[in-house]
PDB file of N, CA and C in Angstrom:
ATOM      1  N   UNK A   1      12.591   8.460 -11.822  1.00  0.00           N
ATOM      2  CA  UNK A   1      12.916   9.843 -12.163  1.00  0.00           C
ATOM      3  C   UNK A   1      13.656  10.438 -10.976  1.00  0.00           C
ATOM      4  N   UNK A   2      14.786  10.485 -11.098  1.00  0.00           N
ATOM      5  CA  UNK A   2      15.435  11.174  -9.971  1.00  0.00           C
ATOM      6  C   UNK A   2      15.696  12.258  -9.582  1.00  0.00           C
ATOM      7  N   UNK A   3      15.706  13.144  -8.088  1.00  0.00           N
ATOM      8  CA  UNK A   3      15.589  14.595  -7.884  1.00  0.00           C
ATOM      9  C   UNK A   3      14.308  15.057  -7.744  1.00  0.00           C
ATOM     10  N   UNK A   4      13.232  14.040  -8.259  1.00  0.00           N
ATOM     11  CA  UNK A   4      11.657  14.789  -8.195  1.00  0.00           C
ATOM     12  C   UNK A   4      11.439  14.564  -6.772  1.00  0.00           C
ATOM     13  N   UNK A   5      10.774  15.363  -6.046  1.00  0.00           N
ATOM     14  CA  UNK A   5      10.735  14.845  -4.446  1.00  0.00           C
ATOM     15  C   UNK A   5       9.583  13.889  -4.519  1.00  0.00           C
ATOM     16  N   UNK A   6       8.765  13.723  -5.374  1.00  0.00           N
ATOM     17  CA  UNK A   6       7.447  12.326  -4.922  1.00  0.00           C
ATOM     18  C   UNK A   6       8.305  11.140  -4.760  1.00  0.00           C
ATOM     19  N   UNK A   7       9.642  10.926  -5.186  1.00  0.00           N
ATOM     20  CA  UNK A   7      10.454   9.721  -5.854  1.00  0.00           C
ATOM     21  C   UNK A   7      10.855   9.056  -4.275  1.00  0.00           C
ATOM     22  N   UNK A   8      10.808  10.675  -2.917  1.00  0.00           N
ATOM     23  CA  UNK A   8      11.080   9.602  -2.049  1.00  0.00           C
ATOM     24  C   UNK A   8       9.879   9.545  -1.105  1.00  0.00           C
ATOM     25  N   UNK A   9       8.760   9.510  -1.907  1.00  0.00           N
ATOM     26  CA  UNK A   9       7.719   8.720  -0.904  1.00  0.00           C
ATOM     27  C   UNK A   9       7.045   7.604  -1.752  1.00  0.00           C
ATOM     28  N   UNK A  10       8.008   6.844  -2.620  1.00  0.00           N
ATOM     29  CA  UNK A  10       7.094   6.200  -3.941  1.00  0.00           C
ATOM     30  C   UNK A  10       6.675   4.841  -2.608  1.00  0.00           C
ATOM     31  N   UNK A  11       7.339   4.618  -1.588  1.00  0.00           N
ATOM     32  CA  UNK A  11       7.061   3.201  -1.109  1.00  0.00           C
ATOM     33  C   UNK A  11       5.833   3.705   0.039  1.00  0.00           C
ATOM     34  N   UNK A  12       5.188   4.331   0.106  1.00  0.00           N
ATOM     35  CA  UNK A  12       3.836   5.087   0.717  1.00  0.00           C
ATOM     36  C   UNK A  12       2.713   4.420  -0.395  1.00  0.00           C
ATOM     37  N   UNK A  13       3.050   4.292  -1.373  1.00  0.00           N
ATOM     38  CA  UNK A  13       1.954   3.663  -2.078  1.00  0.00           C
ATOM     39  C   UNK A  13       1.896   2.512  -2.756  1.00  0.00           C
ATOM     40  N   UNK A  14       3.414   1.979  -2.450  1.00  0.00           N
ATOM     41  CA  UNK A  14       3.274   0.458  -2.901  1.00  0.00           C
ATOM     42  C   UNK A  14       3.280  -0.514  -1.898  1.00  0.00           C
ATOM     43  N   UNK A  15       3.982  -0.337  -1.063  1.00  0.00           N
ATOM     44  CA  UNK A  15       3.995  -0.800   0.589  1.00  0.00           C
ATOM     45  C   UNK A  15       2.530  -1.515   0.774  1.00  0.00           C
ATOM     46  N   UNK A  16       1.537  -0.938   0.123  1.00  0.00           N
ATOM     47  CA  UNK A  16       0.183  -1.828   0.521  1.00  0.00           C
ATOM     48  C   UNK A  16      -0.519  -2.967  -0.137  1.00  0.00           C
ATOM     49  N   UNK A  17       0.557  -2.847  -1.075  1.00  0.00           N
ATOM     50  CA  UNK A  17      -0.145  -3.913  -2.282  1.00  0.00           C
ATOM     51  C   UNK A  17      -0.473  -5.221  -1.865  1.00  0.00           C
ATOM     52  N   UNK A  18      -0.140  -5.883  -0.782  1.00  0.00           N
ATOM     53  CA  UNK A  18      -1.069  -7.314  -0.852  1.00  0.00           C
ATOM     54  C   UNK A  18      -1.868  -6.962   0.511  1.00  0.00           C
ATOM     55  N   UNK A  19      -2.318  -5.837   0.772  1.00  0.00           N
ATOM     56  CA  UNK A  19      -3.610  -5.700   1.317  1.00  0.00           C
ATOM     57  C   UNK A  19      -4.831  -5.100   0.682  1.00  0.00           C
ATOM     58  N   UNK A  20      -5.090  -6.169   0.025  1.00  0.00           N
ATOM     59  CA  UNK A  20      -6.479  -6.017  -0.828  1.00  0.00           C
ATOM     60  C   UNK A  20      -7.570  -6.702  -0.056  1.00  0.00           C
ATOM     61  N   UNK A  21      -8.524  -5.854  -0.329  1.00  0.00           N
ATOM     62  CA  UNK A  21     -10.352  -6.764   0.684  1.00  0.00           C
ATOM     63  C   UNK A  21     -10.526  -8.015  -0.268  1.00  0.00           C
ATOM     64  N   UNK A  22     -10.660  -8.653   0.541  1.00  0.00           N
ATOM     65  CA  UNK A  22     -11.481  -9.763  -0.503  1.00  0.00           C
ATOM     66  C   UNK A  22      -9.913 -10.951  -0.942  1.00  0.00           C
ATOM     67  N   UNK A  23      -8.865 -10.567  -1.095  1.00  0.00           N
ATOM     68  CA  UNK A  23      -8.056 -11.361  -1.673  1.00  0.00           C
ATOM     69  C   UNK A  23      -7.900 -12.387  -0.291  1.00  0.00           C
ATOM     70  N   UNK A  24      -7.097 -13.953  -0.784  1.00  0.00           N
ATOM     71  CA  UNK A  24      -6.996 -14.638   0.715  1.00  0.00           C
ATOM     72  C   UNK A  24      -5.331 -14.514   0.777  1.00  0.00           C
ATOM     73  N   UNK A  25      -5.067 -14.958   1.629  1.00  0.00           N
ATOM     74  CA  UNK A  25      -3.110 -14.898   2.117  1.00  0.00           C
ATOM     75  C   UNK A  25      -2.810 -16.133   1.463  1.00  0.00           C
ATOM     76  N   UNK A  26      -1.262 -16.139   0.780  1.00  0.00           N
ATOM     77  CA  UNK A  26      -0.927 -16.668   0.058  1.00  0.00           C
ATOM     78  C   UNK A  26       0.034 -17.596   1.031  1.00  0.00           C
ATOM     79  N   UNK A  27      -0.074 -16.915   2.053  1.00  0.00           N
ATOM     80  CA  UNK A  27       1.103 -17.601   3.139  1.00  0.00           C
ATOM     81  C   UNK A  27      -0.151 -18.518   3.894  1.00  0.00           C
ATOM     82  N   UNK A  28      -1.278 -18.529   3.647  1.00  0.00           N
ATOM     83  CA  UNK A  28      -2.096 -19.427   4.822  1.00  0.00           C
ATOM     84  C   UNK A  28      -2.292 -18.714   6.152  1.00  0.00           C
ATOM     85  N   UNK A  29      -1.908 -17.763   6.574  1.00  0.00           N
ATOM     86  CA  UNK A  29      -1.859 -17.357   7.854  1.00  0.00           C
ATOM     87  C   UNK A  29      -2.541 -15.639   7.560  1.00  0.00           C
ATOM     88  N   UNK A  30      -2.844 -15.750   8.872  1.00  0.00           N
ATOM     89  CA  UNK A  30      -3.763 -14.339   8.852  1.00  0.00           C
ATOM     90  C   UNK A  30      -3.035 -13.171   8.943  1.00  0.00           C
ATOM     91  N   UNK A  31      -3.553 -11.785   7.907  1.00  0.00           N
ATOM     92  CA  UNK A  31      -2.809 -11.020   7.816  1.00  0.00           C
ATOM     93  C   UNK A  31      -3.251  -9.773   9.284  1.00  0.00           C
ATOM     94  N   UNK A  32      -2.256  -9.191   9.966  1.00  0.00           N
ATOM     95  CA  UNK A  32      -2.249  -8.127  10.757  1.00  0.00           C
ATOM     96  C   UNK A  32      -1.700  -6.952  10.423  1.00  0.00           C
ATOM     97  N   UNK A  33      -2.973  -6.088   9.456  1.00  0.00           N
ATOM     98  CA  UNK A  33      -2.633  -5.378   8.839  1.00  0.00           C
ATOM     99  C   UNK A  33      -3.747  -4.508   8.358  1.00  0.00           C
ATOM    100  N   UNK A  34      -3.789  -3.281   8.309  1.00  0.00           N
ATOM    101  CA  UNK A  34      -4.994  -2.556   7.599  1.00  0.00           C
ATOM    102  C   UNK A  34      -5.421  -2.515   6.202  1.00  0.00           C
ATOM    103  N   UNK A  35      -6.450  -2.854   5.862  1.00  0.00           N
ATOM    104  CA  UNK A  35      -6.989  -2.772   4.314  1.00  0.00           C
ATOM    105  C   UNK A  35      -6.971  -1.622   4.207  1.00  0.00           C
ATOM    106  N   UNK A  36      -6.193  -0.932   3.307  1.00  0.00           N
ATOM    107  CA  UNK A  36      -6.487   0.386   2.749  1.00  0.00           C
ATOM    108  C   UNK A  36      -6.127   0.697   0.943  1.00  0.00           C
ATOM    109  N   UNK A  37      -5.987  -0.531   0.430  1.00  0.00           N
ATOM    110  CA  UNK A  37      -5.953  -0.456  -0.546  1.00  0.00           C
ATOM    111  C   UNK A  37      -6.865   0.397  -1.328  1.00  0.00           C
ATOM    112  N   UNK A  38      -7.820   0.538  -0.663  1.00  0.00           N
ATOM    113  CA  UNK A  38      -9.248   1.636  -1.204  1.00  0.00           C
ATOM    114  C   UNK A  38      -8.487   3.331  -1.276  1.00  0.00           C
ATOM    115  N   UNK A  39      -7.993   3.023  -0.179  1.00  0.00           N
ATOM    116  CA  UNK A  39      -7.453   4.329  -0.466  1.00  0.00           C
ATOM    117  C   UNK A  39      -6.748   5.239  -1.334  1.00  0.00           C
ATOM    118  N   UNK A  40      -6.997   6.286  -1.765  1.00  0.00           N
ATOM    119  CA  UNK A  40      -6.565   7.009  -3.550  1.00  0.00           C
ATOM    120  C   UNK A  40      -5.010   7.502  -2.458  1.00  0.00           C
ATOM    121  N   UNK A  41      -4.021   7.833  -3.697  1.00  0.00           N
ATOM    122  CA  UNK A  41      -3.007   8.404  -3.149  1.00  0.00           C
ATOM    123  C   UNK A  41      -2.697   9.193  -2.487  1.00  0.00           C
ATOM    124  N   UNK A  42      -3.878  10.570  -2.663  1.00  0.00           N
ATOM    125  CA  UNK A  42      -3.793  11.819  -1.584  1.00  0.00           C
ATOM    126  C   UNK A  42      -4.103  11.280  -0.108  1.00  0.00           C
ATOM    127  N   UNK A  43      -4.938  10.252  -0.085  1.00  0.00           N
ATOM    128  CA  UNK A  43      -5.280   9.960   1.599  1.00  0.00           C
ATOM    129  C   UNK A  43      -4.458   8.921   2.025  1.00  0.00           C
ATOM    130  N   UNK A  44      -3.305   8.506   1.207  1.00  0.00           N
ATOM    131  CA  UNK A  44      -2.240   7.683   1.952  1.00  0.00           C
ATOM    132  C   UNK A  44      -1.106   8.555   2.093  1.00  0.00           C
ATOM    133  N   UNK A  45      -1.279   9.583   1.719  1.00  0.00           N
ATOM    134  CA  UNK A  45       0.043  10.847   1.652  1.00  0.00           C
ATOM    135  C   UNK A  45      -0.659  11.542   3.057  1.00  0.00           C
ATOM    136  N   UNK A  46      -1.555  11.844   3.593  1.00  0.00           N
ATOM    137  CA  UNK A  46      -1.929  12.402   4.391  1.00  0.00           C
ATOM    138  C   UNK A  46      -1.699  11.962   5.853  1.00  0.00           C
TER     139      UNK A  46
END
């Protein structure tokens, strides 16, 4: 949807997607990175 201003923070909430708890790395190697997948959208906007 273009012109809406959320449109330019959409990568604030996808940006985290393969940091999930519990999932393993698909690359074999350890991830350096924060789990926050828990987190709802208002506290990754914050």
């Amino acid at each position: 949807v273009n012109g809406l201003p959320f449109n330019k923070y959409t990568w604030l909430v996808t940006h985290n997607a393969f940091s999930i708890i519990g999932e393993p790395s698909f690359t074999g190697t350890s991830r350096v990175t924060f789990y926050n997948q828990e987190d709802s959208v208002t506290n990754q906007l914050i």
